[in-house]
Protein backbone atom coordinates (compact mmCIF):
# COMPACT_ATOMS: atom_id res chain seq x y z
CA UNK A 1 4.11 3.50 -15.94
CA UNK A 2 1.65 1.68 -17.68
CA UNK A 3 -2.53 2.10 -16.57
CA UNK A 4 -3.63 -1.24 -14.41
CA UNK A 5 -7.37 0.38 -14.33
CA UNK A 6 -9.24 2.74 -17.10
CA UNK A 7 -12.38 4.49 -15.92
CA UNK A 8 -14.13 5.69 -19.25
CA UNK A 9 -16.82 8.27 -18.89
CA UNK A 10 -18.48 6.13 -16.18
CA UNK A 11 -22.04 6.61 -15.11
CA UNK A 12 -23.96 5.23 -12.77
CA UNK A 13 -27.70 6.53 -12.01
CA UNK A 14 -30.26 5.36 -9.37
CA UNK A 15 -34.16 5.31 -10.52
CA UNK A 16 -35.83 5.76 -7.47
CA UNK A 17 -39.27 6.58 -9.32
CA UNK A 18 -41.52 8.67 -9.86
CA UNK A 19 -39.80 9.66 -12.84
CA UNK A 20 -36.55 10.63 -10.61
CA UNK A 21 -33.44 9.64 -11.24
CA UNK A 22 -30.19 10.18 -8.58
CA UNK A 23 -27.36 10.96 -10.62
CA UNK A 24 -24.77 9.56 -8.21
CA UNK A 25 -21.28 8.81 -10.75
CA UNK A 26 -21.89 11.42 -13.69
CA UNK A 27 -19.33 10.81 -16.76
CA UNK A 28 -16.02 10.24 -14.17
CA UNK A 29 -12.83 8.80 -16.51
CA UNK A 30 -9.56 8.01 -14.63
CA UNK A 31 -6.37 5.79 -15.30
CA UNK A 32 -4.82 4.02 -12.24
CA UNK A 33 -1.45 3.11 -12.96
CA UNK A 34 -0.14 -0.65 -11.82
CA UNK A 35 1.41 -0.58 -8.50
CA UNK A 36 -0.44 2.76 -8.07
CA UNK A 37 -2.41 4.26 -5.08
CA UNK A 38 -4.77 7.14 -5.75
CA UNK A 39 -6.97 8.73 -2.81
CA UNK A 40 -10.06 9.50 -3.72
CA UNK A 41 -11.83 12.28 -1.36
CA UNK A 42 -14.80 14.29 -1.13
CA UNK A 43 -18.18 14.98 0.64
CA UNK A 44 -20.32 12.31 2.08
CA UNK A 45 -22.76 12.17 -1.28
CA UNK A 46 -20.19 12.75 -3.37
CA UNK A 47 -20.52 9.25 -5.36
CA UNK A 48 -17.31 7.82 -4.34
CA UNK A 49 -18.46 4.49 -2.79
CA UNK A 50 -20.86 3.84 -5.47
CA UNK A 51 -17.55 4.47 -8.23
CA UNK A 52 -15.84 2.10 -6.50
CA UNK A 53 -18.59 -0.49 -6.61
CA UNK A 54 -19.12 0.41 -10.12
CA UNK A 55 -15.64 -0.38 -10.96
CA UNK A 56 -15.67 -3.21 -9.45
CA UNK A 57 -18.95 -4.64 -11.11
CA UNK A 58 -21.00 -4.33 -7.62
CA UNK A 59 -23.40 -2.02 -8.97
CA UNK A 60 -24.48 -2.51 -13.34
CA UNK A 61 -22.87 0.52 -15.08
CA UNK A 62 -25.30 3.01 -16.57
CA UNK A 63 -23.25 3.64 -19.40
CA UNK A 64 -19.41 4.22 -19.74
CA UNK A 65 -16.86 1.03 -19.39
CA UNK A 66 -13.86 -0.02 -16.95
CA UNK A 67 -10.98 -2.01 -18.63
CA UNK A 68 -8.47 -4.05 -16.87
CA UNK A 69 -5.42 -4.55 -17.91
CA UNK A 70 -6.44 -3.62 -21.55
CA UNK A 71 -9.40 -5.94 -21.43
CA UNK A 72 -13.12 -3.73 -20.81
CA UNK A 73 -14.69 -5.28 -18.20
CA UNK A 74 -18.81 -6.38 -18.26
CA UNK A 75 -21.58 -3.24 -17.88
CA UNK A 76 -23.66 -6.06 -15.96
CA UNK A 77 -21.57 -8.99 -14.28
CA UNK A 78 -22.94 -12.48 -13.75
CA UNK A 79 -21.67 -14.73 -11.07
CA UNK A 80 -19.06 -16.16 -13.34
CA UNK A 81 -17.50 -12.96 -13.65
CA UNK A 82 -17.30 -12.30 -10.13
CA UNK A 83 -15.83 -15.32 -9.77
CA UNK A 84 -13.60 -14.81 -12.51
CA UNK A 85 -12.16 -11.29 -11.58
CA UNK A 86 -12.19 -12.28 -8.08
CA UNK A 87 -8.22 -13.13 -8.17
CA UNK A 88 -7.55 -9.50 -10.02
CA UNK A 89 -9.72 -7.23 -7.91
CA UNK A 90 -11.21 -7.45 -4.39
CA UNK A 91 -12.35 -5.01 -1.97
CA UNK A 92 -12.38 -3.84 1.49
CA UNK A 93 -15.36 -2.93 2.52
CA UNK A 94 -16.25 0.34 5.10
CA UNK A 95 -18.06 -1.34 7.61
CA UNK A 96 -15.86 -4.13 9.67
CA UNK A 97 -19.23 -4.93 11.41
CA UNK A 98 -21.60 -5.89 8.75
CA UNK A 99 -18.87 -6.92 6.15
CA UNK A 100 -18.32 -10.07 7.67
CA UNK A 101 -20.47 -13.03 8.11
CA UNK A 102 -21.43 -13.70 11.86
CA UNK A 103 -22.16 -16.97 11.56
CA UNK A 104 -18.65 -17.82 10.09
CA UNK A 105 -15.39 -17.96 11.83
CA UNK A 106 -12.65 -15.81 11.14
CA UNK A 107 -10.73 -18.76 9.74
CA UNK A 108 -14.10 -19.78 7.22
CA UNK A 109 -14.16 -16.00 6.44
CA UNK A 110 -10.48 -15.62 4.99
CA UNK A 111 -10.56 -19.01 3.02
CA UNK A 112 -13.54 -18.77 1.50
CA UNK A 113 -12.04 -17.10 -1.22
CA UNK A 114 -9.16 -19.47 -1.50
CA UNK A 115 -11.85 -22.47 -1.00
CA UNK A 116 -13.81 -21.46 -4.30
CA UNK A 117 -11.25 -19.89 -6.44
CA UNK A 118 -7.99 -22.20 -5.73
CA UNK A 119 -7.71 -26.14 -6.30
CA UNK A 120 -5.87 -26.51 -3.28
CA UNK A 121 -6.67 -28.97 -0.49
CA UNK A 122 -8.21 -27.98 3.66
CA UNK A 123 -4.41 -28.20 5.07
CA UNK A 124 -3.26 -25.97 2.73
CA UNK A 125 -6.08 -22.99 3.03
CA UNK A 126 -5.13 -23.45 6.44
CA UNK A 127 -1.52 -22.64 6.34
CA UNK A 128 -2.66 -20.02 4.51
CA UNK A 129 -4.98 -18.49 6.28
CA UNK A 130 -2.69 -18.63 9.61
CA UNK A 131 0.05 -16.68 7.15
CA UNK A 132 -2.42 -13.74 6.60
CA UNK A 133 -3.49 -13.64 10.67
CA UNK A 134 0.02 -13.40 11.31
CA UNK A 135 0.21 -10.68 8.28
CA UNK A 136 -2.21 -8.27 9.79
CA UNK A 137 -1.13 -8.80 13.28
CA UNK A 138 -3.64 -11.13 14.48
CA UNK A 139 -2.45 -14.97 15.35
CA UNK A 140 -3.68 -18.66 14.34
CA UNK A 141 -5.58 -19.33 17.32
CA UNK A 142 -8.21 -16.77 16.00
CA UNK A 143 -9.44 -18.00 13.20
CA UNK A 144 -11.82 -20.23 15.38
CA UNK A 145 -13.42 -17.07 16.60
CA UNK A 146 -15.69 -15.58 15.23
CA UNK A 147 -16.32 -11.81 14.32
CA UNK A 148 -18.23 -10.59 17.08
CA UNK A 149 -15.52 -11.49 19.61
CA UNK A 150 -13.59 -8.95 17.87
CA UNK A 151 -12.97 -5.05 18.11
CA UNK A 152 -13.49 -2.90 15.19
CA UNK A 153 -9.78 -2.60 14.49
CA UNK A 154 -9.71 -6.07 14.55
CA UNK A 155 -12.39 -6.93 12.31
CA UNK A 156 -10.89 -4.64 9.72
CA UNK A 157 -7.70 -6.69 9.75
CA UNK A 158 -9.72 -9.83 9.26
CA UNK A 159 -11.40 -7.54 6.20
CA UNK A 160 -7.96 -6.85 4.64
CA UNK A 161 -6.68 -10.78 5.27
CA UNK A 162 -10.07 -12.04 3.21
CA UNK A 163 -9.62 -9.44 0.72
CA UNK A 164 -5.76 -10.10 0.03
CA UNK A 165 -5.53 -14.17 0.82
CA UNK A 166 -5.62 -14.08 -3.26
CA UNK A 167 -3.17 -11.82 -4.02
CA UNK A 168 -5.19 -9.38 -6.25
CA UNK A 169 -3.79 -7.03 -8.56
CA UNK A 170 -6.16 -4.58 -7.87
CA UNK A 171 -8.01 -3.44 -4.73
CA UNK A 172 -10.65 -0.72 -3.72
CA UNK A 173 -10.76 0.33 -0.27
CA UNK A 174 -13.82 1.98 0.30
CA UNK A 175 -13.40 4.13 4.03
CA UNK A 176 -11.84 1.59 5.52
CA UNK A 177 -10.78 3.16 8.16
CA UNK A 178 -13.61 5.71 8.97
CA UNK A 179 -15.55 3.71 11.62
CA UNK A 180 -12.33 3.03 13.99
CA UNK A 181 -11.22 4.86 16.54
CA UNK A 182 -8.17 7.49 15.77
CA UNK A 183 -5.41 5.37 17.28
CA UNK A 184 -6.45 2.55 15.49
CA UNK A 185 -6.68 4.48 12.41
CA UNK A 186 -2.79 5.06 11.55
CA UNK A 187 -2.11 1.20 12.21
CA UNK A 188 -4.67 -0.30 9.47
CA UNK A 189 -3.21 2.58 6.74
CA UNK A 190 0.04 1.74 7.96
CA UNK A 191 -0.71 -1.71 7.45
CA UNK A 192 -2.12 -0.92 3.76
CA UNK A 193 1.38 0.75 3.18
CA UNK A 194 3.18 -2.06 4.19
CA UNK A 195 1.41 -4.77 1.80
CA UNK A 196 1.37 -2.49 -0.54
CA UNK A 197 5.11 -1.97 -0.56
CA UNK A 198 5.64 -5.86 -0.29
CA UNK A 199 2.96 -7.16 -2.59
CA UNK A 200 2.52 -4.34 -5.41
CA UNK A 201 -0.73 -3.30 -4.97
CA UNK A 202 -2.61 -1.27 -6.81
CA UNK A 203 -4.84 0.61 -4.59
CA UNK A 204 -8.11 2.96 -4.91
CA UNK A 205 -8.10 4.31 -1.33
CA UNK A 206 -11.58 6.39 -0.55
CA UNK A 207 -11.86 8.36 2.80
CA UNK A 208 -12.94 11.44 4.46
CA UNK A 209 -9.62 12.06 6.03
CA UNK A 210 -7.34 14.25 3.77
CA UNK A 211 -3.81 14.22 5.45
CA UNK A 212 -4.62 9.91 5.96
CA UNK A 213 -5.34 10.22 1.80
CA UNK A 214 -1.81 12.16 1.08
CA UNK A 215 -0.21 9.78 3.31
CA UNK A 216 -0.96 6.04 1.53
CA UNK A 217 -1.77 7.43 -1.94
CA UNK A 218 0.73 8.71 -4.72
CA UNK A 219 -2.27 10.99 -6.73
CA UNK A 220 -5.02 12.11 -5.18
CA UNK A 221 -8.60 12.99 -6.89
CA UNK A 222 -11.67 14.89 -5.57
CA UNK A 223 -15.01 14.51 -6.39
CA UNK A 224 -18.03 16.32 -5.63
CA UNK A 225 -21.59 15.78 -6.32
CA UNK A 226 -20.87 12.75 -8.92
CA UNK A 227 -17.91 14.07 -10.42
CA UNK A 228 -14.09 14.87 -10.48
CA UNK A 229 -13.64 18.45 -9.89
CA UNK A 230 -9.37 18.35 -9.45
CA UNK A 231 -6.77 15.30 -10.11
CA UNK A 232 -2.88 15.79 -9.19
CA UNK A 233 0.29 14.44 -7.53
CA UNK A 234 -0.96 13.99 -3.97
CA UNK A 235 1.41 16.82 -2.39
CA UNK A 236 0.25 19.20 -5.24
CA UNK A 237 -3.34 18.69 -4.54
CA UNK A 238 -2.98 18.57 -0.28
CA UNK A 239 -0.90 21.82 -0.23
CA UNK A 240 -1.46 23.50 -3.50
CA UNK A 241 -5.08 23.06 -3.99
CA UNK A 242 -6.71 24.79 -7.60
CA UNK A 243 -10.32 24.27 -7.56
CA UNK A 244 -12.24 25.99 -5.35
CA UNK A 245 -13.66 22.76 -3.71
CA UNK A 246 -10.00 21.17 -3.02
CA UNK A 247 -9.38 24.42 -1.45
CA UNK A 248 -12.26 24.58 1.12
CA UNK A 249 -11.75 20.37 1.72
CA UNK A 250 -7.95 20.98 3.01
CA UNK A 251 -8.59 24.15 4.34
CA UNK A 252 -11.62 22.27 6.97
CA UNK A 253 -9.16 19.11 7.65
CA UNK A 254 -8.36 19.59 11.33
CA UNK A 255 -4.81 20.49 12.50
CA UNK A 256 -2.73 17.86 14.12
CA UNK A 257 -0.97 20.68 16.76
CA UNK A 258 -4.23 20.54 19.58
CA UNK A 259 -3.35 24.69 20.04
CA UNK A 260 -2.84 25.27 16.35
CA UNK A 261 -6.49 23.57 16.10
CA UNK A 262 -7.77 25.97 18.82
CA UNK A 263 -6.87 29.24 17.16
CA UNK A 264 -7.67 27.87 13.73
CA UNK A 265 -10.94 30.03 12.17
CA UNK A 266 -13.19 27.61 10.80
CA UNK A 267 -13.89 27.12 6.90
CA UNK A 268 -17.27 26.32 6.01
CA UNK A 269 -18.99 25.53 2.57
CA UNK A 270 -21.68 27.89 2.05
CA UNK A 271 -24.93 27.03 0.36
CA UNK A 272 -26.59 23.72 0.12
CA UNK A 273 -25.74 21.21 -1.47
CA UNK A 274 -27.56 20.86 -4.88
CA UNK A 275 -29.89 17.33 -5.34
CA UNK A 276 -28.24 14.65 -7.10
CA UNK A 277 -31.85 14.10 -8.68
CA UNK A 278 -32.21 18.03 -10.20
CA UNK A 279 -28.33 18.43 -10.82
CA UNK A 280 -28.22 22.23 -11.70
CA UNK A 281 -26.83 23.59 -14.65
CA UNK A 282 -22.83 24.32 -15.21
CA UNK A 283 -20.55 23.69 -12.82
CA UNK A 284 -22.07 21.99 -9.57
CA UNK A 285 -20.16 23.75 -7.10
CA UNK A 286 -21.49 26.79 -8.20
CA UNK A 287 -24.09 27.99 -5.72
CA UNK A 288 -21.21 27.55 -2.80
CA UNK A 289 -18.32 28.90 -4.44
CA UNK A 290 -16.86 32.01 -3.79
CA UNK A 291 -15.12 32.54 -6.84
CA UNK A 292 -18.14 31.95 -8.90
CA UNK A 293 -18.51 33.95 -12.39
CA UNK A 294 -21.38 33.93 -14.66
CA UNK A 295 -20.36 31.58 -16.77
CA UNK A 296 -19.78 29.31 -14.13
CA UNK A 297 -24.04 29.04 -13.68
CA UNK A 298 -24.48 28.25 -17.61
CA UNK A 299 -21.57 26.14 -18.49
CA UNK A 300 -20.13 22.80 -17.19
CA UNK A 301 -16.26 23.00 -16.93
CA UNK A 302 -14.33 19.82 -18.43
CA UNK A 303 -11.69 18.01 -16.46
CA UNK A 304 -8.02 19.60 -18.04
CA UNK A 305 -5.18 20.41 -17.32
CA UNK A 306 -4.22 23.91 -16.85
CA UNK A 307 -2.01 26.30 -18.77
CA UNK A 308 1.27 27.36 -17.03
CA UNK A 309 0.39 30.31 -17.26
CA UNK A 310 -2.57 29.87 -14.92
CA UNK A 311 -0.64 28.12 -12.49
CA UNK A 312 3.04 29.17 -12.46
CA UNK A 313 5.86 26.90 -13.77
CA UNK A 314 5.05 24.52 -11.36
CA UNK A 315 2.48 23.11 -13.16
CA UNK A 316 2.53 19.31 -13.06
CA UNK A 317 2.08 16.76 -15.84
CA UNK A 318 -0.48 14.73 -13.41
CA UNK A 319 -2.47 17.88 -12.57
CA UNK A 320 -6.38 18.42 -14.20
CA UNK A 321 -9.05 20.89 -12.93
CA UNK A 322 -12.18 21.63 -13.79
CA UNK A 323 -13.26 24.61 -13.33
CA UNK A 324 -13.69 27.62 -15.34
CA UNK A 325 -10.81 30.00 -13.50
CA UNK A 326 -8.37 27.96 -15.43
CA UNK A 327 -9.44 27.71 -18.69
């Protein structure tokens, strides 16, 4: 399986003066294979949004480079390259409220895209758009609406229809399911599955939800605190977790049995989180991990994979860790 998307040592840094600088995507490389879906969880902080934006040329890169397709894409895009890229790689967006125009209608929303990317005349955007309402479950007669007639759920769809109209390669969605409700929560992932399946996407899924992550995505990586701390096979990861991090994430994700959940004892993370502006040194998770050794506090751990022998000879191809236990 051949890589669709190469992150290479990407960095992306905030100057918020003073002479500070937020270190929020600190030297993160990863391949995403075509027709691919890797989850990417972690901590609210943790950098993922802004990676995903950074791949996708929504924030300048710091240093480091994303290639597509072979080809490495701009450190700074311009609006031609937006519009360029913009039938390769899209992206749904976390917030169905303020991701969509209000002074559009649903209809205007979806075509836009099709309207300044495609030579193709009114009648046919139409016909178009009314495929994708009908796609994500929504009908023809609402594209005259417009998004505030809409419930969350809803406006996600209409997200998913504007980012997809184009058929993109490629497509980041950053949390977009964290501000619906539960039960509407299965039917957009579902949904994701389903064009995934029938278009080939290639998907980099963010979220807070673990099980919804092993679900939709075939790997799975975690990052904490502006970089990747454990990469594997999405089972491996959800219910053989290395790192110490992984561990604690799956072992706080809520149980789907209500009296399991009761008699659960809660996990915690100890220990603050450090400041992505004075990023301490060696491994970041050190001040909250329990399996912490000295060198842990002096020397930064590299992203490999780990022996056999560390792991038992289950050890998976896919699998990388970094942290110190398994070097």
């Amino acid at each position: 399986m051949s890589a669709l998307v190469e992150i290479n040592d990407l960095t992306k840094y905030f100057d918020i003066g003073q002479d500070q600088i937020v270190h929020a995507v600190d030297g993160v490389s990863l391949s995403i294979n075509s027709k691919e879906v890797v989850g990417l969880v972690g901590e609210s902080g943790s950098g993922k949004s802004t990676l995903g934006k950074a791949v996708l040329g929504l924030h300048d890169k710091t240093s480091g480079n994303v290639s597509f397709a072979g080809q490495v894409l701009p450190q700074k895009y311009r609006s031609k390259d937006f519009q360029s890229r913009a039938q390769q790689m899209q992206m749904i967006f976390q917030d169905p409220y303020s991701s969509l125009n209000p002074r559009m209608t649903v209809g205007e929303i979806i075509g836009e895209g099709l309207k300044l990317n495609k030579d193709i005349d009114a009648e046919e955007i139409s016909q178009r758009v009314d495929h994708w309402l009908s796609l994500v479950g929504l009908s023809a007669e609402h594209k005259s609406r417009y998004p505030h007639e809409f419930s969350g759920g809803q406006r996600q769809r209409i997200g998913i229809a504007r980012a997809l109209i184009l058929e993109p390669d490629f497509v980041v969605c950053d949390e977009p399911i964290s501000a619906l409700d539960v039960s509407v929560q299965a039917q957009v992932v579902n949904l994701l599955a389903e064009l995934k399946e029938s278009m080939g996407l290639t998907l980099l899924f963010i979220a807070h939800d673990l099980s919804m992550v092993r679900y939709i995505s075939d790997r799975m990586a975690v990052m904490y605190l502006g970089g990747l701390v454990e990469v594997g096979d999405a089972d491996d990861v959800f219910f053989d977790p290395l790192h110490p991090y992984t561990k604690t994430l799956i072992a706080s994700n809520p149980e789907a049995d209500p009296e399991s959940e009761r008699q659960r004892v809660s996990t915690t993370i100890q220990g603050e989180i450090p400041s992505p502006v004075n990023i301490p040194a060696g491994c970041r998770f050190a001040n909250r991990c329990p399996e912490a050794m000295s060198i842990c506090h002096g020397t930064t751990p590299t992203l490999k994979k780990p022996s056999a022998a560390m792991v038992g000879n289950e050890s998976k191809e896919n699998r990388r860790v970094a942290c110190h236990l398994f070097d």
